[in-house]
PDB file of N, CA and C in Angstrom:
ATOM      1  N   UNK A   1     -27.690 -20.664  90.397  1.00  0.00           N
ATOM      2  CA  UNK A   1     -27.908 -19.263  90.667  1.00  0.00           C
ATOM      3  C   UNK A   1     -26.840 -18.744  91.617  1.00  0.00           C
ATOM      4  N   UNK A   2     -26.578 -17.614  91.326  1.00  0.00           N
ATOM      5  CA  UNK A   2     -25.797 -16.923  92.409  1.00  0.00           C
ATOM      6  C   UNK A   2     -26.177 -16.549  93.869  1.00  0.00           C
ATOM      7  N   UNK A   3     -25.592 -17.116  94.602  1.00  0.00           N
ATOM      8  CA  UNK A   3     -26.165 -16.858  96.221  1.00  0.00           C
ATOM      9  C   UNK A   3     -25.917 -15.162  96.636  1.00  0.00           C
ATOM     10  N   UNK A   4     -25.915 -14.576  98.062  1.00  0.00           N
ATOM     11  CA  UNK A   4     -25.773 -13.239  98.390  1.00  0.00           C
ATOM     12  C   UNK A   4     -24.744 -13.373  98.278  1.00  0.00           C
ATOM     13  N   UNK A   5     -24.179 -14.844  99.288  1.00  0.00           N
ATOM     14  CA  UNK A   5     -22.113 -14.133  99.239  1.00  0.00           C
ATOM     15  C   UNK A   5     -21.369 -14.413  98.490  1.00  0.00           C
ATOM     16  N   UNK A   6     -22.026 -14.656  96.645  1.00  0.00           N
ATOM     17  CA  UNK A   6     -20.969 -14.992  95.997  1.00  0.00           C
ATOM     18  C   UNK A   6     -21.177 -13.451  95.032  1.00  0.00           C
ATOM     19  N   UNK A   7     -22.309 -12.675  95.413  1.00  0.00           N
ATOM     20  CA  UNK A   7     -22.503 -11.769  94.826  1.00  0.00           C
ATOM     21  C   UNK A   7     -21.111 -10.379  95.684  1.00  0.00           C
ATOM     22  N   UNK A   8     -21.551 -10.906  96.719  1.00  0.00           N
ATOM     23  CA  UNK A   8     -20.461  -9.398  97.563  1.00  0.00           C
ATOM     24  C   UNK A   8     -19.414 -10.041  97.721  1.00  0.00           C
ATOM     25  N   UNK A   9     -18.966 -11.310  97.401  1.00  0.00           N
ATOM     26  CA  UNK A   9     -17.583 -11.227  96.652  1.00  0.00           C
ATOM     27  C   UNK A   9     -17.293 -10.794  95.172  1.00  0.00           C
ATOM     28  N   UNK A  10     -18.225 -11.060  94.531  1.00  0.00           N
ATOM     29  CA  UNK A  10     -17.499 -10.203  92.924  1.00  0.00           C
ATOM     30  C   UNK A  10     -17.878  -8.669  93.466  1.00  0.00           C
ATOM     31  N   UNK A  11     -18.145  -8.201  93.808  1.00  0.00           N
ATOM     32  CA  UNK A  11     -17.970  -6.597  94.276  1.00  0.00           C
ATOM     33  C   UNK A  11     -16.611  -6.113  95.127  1.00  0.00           C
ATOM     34  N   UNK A  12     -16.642  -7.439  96.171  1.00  0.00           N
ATOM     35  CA  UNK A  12     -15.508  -6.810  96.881  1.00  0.00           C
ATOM     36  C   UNK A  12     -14.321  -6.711  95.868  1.00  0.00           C
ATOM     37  N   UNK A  13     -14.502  -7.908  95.064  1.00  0.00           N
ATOM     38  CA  UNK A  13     -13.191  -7.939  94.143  1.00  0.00           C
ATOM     39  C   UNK A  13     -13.324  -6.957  93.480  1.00  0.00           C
ATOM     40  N   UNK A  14     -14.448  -6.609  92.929  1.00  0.00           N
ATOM     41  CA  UNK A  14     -14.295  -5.054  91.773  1.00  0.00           C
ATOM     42  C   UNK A  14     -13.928  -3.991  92.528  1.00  0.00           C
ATOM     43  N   UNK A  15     -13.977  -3.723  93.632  1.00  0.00           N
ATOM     44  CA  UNK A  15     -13.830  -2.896  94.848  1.00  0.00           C
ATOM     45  C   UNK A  15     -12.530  -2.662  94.565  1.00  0.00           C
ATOM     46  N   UNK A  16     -11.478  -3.872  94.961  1.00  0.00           N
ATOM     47  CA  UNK A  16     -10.257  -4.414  95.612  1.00  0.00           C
ATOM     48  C   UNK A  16      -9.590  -3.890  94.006  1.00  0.00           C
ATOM     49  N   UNK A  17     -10.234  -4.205  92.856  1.00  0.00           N
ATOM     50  CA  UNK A  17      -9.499  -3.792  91.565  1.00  0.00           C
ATOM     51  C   UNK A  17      -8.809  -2.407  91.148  1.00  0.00           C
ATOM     52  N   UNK A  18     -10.296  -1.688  91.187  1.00  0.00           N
ATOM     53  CA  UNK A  18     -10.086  -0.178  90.839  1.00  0.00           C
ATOM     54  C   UNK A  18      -9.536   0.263  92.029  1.00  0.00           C
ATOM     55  N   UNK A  19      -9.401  -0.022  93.444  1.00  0.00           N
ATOM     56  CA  UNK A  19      -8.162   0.338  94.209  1.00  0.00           C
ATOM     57  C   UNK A  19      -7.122   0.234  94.156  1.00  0.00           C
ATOM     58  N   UNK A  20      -6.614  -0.815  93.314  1.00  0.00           N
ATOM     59  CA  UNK A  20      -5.668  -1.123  92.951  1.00  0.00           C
ATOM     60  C   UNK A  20      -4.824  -0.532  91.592  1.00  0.00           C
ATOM     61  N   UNK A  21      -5.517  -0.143  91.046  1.00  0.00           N
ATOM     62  CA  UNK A  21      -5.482   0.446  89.207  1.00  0.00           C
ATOM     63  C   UNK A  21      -4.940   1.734  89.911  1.00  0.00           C
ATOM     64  N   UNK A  22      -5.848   2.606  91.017  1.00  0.00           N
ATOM     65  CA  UNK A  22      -5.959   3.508  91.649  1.00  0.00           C
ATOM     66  C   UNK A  22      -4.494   4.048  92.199  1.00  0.00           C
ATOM     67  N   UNK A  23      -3.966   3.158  92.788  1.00  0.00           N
ATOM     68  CA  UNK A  23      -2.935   3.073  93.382  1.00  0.00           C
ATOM     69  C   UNK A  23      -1.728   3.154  92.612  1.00  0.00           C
ATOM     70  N   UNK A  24      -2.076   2.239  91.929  1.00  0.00           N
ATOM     71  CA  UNK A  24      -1.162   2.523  90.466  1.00  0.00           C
ATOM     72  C   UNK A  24      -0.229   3.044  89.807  1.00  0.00           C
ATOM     73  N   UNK A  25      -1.615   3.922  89.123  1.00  0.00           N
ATOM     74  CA  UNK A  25      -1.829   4.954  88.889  1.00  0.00           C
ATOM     75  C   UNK A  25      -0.860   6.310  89.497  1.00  0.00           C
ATOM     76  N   UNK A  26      -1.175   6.456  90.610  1.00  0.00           N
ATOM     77  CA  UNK A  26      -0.746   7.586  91.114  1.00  0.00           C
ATOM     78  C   UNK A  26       0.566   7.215  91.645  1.00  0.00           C
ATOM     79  N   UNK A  27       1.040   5.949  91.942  1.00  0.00           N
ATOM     80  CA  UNK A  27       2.344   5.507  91.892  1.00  0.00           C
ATOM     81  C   UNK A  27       3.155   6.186  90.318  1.00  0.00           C
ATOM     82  N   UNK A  28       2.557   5.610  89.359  1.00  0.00           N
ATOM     83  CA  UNK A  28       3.572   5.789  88.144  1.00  0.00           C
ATOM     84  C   UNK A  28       3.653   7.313  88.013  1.00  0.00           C
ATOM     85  N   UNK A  29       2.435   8.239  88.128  1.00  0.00           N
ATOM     86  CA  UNK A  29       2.859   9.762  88.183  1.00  0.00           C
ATOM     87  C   UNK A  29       3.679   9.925  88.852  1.00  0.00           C
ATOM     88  N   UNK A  30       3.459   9.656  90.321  1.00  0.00           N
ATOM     89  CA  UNK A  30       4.862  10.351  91.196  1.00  0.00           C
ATOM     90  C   UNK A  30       6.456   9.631  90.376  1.00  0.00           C
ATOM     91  N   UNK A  31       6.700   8.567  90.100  1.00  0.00           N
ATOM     92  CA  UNK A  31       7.703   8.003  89.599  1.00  0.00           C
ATOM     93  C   UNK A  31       7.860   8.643  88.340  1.00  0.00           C
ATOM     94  N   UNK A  32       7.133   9.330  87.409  1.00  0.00           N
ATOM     95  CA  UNK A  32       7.004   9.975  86.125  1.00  0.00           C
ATOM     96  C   UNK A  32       7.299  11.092  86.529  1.00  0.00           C
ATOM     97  N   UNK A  33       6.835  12.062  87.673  1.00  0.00           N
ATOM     98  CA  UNK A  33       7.349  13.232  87.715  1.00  0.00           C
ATOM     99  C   UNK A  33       8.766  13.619  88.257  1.00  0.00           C
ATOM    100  N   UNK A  34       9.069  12.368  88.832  1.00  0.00           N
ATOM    101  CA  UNK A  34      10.855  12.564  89.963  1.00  0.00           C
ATOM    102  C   UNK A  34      11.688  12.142  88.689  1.00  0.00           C
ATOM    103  N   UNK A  35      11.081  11.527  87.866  1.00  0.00           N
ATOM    104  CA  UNK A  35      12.224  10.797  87.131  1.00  0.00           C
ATOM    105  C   UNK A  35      12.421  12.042  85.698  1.00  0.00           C
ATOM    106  N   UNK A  36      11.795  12.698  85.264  1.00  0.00           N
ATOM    107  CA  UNK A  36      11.194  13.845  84.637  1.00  0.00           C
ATOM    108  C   UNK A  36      11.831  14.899  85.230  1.00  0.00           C
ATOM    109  N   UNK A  37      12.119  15.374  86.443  1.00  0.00           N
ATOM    110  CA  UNK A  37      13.067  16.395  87.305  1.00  0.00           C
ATOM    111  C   UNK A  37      14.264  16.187  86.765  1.00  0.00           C
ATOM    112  N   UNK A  38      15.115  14.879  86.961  1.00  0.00           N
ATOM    113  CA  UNK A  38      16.127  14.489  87.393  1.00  0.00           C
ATOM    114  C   UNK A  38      17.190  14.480  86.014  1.00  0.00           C
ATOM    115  N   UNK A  39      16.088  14.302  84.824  1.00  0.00           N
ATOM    116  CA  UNK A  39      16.927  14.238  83.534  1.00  0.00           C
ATOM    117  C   UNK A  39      17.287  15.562  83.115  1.00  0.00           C
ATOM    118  N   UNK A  40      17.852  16.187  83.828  1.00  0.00           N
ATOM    119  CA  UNK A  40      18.672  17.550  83.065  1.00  0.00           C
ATOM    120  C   UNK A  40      19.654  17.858  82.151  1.00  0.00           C
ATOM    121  N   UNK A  41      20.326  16.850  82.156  1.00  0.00           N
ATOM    122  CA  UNK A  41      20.932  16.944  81.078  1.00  0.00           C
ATOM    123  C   UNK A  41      21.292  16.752  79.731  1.00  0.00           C
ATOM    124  N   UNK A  42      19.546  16.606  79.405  1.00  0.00           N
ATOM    125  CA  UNK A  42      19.199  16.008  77.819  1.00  0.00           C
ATOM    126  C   UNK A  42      17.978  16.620  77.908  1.00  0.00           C
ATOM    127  N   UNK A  43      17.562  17.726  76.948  1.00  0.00           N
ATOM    128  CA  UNK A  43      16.732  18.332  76.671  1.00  0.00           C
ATOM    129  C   UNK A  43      16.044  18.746  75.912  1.00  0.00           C
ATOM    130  N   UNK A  44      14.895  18.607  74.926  1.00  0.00           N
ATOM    131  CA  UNK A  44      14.588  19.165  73.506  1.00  0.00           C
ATOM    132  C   UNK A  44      14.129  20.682  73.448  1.00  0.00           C
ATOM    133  N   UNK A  45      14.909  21.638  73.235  1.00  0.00           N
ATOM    134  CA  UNK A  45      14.387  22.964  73.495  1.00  0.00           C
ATOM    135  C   UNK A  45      12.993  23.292  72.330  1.00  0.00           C
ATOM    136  N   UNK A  46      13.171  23.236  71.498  1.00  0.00           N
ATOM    137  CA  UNK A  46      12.236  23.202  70.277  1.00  0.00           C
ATOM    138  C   UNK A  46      11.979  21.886  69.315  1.00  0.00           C
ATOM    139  N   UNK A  47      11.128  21.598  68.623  1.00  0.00           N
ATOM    140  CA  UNK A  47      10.453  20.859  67.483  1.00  0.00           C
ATOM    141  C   UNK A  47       9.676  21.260  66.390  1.00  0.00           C
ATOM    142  N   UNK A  48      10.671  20.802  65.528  1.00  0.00           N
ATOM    143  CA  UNK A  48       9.698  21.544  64.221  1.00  0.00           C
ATOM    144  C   UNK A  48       9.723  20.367  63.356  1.00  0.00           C
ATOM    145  N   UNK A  49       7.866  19.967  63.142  1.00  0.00           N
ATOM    146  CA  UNK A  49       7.942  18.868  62.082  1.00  0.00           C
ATOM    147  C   UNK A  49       8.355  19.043  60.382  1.00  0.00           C
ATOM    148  N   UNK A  50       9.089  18.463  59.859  1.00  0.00           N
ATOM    149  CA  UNK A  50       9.166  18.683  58.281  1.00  0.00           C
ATOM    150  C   UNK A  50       8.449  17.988  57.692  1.00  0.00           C
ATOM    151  N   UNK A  51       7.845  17.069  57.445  1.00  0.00           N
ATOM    152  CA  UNK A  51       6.915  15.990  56.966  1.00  0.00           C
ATOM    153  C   UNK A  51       6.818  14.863  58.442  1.00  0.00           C
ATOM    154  N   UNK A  52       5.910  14.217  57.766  1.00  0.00           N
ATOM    155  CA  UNK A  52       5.120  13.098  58.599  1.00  0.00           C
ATOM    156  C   UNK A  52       6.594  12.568  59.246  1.00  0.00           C
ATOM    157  N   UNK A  53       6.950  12.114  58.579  1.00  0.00           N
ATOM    158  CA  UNK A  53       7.787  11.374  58.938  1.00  0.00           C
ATOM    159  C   UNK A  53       9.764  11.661  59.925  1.00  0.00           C
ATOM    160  N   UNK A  54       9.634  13.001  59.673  1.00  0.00           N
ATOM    161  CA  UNK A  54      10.836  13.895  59.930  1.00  0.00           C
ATOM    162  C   UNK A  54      10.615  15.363  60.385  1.00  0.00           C
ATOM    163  N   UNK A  55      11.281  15.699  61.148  1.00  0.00           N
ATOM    164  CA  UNK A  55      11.510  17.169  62.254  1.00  0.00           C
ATOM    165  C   UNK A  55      12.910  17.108  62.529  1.00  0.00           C
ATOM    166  N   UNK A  56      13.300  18.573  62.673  1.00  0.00           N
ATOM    167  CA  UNK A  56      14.301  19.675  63.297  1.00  0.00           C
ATOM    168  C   UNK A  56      13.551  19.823  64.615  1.00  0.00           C
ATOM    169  N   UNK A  57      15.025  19.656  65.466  1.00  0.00           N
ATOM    170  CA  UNK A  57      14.785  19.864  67.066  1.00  0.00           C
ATOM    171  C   UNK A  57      16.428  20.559  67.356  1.00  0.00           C
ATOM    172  N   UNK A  58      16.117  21.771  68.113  1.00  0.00           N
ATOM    173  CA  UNK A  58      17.005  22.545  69.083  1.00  0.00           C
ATOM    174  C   UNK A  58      17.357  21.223  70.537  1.00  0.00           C
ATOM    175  N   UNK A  59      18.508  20.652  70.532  1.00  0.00           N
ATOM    176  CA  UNK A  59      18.572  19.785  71.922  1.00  0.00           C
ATOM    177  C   UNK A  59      19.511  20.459  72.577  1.00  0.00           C
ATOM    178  N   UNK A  60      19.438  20.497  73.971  1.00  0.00           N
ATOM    179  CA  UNK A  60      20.735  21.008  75.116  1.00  0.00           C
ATOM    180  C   UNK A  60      20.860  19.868  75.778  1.00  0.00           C
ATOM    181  N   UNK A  61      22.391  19.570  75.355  1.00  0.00           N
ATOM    182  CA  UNK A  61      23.118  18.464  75.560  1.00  0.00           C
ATOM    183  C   UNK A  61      24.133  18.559  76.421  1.00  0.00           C
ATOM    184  N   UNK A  62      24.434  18.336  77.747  1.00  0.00           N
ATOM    185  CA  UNK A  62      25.447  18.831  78.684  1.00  0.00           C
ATOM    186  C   UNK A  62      25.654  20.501  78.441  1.00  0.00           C
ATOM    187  N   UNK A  63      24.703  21.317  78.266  1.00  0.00           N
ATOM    188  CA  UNK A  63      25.075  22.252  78.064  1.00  0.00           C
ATOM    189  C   UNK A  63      25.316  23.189  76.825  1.00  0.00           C
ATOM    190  N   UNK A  64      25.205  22.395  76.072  1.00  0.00           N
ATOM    191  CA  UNK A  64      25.451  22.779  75.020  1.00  0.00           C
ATOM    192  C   UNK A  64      24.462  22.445  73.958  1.00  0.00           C
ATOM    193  N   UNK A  65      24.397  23.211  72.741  1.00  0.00           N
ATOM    194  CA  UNK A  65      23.079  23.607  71.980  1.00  0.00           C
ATOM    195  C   UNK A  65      23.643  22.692  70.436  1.00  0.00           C
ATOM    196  N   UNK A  66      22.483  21.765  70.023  1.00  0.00           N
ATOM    197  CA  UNK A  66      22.744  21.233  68.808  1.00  0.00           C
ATOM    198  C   UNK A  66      21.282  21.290  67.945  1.00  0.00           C
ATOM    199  N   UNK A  67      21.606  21.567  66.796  1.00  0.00           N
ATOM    200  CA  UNK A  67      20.530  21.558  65.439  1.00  0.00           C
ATOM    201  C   UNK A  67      20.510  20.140  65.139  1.00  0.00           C
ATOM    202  N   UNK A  68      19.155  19.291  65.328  1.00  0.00           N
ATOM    203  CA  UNK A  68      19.195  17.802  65.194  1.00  0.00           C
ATOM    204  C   UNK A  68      18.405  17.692  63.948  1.00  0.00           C
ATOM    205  N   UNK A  69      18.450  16.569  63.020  1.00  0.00           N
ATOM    206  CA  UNK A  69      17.465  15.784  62.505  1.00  0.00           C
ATOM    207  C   UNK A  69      16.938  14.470  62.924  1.00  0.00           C
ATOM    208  N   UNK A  70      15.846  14.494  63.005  1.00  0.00           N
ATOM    209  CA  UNK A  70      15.160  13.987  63.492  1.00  0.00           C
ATOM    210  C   UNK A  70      14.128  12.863  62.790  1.00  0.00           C
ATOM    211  N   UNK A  71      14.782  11.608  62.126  1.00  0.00           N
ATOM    212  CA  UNK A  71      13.898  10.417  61.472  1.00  0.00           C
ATOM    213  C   UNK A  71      13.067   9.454  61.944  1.00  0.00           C
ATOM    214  N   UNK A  72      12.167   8.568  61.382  1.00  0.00           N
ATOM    215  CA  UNK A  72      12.464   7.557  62.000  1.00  0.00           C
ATOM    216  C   UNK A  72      12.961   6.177  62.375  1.00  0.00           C
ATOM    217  N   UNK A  73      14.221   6.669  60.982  1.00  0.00           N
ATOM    218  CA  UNK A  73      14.811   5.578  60.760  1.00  0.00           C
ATOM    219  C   UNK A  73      16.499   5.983  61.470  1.00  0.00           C
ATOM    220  N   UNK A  74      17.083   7.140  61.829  1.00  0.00           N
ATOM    221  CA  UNK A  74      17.990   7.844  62.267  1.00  0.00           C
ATOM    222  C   UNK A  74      17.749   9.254  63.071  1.00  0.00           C
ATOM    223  N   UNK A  75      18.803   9.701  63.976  1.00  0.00           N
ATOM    224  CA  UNK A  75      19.035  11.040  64.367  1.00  0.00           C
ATOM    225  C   UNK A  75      20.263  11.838  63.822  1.00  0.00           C
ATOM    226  N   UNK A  76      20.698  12.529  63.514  1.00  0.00           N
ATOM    227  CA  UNK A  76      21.703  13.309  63.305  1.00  0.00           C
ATOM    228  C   UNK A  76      21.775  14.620  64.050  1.00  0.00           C
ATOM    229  N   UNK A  77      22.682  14.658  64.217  1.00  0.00           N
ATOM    230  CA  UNK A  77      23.572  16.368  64.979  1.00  0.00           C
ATOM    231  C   UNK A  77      23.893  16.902  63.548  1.00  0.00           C
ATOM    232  N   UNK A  78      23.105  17.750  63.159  1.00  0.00           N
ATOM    233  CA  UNK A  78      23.818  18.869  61.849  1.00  0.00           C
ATOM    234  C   UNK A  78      24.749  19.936  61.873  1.00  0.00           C
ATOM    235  N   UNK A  79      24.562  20.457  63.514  1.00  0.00           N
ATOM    236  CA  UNK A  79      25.476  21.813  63.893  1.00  0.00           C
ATOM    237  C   UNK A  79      25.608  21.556  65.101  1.00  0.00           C
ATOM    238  N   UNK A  80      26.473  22.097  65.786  1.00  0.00           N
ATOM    239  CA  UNK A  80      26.463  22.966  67.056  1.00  0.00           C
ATOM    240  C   UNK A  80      26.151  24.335  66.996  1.00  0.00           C
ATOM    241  N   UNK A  81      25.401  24.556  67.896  1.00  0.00           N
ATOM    242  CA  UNK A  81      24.836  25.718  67.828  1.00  0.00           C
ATOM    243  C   UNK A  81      25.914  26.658  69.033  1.00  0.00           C
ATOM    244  N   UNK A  82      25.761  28.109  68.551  1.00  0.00           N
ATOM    245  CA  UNK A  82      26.244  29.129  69.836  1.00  0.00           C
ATOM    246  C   UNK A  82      25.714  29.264  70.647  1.00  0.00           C
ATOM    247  N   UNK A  83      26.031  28.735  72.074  1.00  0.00           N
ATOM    248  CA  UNK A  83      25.503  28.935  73.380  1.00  0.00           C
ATOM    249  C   UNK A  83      24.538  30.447  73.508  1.00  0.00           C
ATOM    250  N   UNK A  84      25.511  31.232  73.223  1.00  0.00           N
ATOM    251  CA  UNK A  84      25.081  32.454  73.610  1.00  0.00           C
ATOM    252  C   UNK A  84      23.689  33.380  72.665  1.00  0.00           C
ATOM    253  N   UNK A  85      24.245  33.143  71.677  1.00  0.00           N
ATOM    254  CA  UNK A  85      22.980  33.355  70.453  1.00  0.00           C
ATOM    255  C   UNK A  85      21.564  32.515  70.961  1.00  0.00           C
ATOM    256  N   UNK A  86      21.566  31.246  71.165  1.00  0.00           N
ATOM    257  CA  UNK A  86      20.607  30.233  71.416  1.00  0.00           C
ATOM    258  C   UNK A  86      20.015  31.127  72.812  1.00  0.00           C
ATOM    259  N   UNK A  87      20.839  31.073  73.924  1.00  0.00           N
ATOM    260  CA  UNK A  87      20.281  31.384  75.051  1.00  0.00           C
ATOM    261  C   UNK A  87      19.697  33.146  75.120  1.00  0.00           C
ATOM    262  N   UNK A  88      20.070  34.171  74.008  1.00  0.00           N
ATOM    263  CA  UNK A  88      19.507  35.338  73.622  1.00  0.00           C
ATOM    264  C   UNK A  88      18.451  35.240  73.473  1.00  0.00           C
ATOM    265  N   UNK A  89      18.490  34.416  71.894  1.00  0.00           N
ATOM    266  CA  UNK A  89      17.173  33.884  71.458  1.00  0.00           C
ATOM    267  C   UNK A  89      16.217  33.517  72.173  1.00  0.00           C
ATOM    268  N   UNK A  90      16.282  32.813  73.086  1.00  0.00           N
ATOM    269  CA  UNK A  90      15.319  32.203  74.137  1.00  0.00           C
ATOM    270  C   UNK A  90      14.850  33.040  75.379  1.00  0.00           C
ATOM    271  N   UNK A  91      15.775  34.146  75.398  1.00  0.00           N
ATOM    272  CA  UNK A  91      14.844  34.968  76.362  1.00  0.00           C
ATOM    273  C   UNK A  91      13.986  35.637  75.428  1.00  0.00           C
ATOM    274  N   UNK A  92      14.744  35.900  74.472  1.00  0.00           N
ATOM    275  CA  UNK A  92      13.719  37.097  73.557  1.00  0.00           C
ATOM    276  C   UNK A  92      12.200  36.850  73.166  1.00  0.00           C
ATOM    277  N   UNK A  93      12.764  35.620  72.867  1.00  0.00           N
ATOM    278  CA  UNK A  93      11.067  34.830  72.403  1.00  0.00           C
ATOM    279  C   UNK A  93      10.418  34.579  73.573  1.00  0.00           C
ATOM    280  N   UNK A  94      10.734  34.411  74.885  1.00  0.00           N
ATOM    281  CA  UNK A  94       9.974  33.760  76.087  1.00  0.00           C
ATOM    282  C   UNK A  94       9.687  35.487  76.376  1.00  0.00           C
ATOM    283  N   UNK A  95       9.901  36.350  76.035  1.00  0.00           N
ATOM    284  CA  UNK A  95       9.454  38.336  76.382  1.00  0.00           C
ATOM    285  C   UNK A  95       8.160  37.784  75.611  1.00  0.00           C
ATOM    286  N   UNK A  96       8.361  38.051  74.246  1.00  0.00           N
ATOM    287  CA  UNK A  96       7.909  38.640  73.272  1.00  0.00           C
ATOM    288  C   UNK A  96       6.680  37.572  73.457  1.00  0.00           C
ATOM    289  N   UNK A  97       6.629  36.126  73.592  1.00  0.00           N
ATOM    290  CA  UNK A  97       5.325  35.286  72.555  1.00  0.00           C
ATOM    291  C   UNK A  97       4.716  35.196  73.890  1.00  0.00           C
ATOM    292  N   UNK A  98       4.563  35.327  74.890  1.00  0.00           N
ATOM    293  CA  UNK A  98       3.425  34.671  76.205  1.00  0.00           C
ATOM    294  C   UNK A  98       2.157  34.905  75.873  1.00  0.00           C
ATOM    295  N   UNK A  99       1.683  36.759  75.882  1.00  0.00           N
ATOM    296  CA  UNK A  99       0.565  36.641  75.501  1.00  0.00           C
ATOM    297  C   UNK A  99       0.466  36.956  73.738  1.00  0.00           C
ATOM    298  N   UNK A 100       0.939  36.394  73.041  1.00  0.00           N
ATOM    299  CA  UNK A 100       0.915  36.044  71.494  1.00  0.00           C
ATOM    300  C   UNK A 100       0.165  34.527  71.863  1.00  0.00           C
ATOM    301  N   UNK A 101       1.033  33.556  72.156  1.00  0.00           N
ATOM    302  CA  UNK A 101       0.565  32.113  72.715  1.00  0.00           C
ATOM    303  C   UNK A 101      -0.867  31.914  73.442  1.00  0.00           C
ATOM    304  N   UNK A 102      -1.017  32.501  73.955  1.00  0.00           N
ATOM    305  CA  UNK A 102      -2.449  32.631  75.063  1.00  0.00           C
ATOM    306  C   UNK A 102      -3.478  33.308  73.616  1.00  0.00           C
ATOM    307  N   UNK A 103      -3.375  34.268  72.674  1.00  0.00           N
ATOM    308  CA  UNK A 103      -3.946  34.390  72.289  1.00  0.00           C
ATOM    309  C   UNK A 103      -4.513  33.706  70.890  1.00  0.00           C
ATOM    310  N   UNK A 104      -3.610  32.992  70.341  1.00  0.00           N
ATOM    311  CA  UNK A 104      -3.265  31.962  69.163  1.00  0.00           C
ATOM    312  C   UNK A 104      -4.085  30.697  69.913  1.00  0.00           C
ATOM    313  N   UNK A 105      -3.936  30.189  71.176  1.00  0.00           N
ATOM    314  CA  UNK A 105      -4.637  29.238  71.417  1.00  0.00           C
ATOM    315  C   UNK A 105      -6.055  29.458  72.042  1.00  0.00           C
ATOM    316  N   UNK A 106      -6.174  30.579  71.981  1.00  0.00           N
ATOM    317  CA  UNK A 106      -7.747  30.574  72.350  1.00  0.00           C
ATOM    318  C   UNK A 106      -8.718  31.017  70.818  1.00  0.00           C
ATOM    319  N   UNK A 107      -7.735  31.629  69.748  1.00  0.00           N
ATOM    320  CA  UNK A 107      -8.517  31.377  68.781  1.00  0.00           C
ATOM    321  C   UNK A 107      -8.627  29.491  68.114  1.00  0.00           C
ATOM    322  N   UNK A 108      -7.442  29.075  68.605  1.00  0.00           N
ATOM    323  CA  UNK A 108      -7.509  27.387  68.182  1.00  0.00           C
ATOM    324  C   UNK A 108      -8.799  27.160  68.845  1.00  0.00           C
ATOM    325  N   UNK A 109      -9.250  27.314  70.165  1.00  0.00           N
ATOM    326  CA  UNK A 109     -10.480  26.683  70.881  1.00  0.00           C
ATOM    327  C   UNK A 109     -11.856  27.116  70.676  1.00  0.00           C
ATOM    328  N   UNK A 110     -11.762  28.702  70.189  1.00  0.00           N
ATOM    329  CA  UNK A 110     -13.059  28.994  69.639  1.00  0.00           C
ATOM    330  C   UNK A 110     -13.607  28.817  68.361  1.00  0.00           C
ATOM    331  N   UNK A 111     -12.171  28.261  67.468  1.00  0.00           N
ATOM    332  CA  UNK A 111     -12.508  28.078  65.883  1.00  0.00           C
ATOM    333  C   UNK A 111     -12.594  29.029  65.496  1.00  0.00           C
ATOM    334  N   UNK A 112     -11.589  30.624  65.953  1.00  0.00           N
ATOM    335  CA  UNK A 112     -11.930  31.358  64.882  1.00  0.00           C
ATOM    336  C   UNK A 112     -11.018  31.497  64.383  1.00  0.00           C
ATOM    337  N   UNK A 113     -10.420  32.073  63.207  1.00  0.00           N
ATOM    338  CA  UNK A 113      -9.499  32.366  62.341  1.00  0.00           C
ATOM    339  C   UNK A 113      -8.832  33.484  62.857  1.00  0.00           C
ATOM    340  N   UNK A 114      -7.244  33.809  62.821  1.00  0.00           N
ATOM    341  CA  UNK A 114      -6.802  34.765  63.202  1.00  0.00           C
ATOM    342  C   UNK A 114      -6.605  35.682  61.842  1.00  0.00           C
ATOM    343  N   UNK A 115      -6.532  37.123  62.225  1.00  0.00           N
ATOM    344  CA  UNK A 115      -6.763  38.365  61.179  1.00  0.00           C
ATOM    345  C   UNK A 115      -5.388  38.317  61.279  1.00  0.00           C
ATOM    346  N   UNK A 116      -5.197  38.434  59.807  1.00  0.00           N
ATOM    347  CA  UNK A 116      -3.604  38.773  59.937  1.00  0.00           C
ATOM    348  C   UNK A 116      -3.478  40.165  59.321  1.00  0.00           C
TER     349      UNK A 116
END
């Protein structure tokens, strides 16, 4: 049979565990979020899936704007894109969709269908 102090040692140890998981844990976020800052100069501006298996992605690459394909057996660069067109584009749409977005995802959460 198990005595008292072999019992409040398997506790302390379960104790000592999830403090530890705990710790972790919030170690790898902070290391996930500094390391997540720091990569600026590789970026996926957009993703668009084409099938299961393949997507088109907008990347900013040192600065500069490329039309990718996206496998999962390869990547390809298809274009370079115009800095300036790309970065138009991207204010225009960041005006225009905020509350479009806010409202598209709250019909996703209530299940209702949007009226088109």
């Amino acid at each position: 049979m198990l005595s008292f102090n072999n019992i409040i040692s398997i506790i302390q140890t379960i104790v000592v565990l999830i403090i530890v998981i705990i710790l972790a844990n919030l170690l790898l976020r902070l290391l996930n979020k500094n390391i997540t800052q720091n990569q600026k100069m590789i970026k996926i501006i957009e993703r668009v899936n084409v099938s299961n298996n393949s997507a088109l992605a907008i990347a900013k690459v040192c600065g500069k704007y490329y039309l990718m394909s996206l496998t999962e057996k390869n990547n390809q660069i298809l274009k370079e894109l115009d800095k300036d067109e790309v970065e138009n584009y991207l204010d225009d749409f960041e005006g225009q969709n905020n509350f479009v977005d806010i409202k598209d995802k709250t019909h996703l959460f209530f299940g209702m269908r949007k009226k088109d």
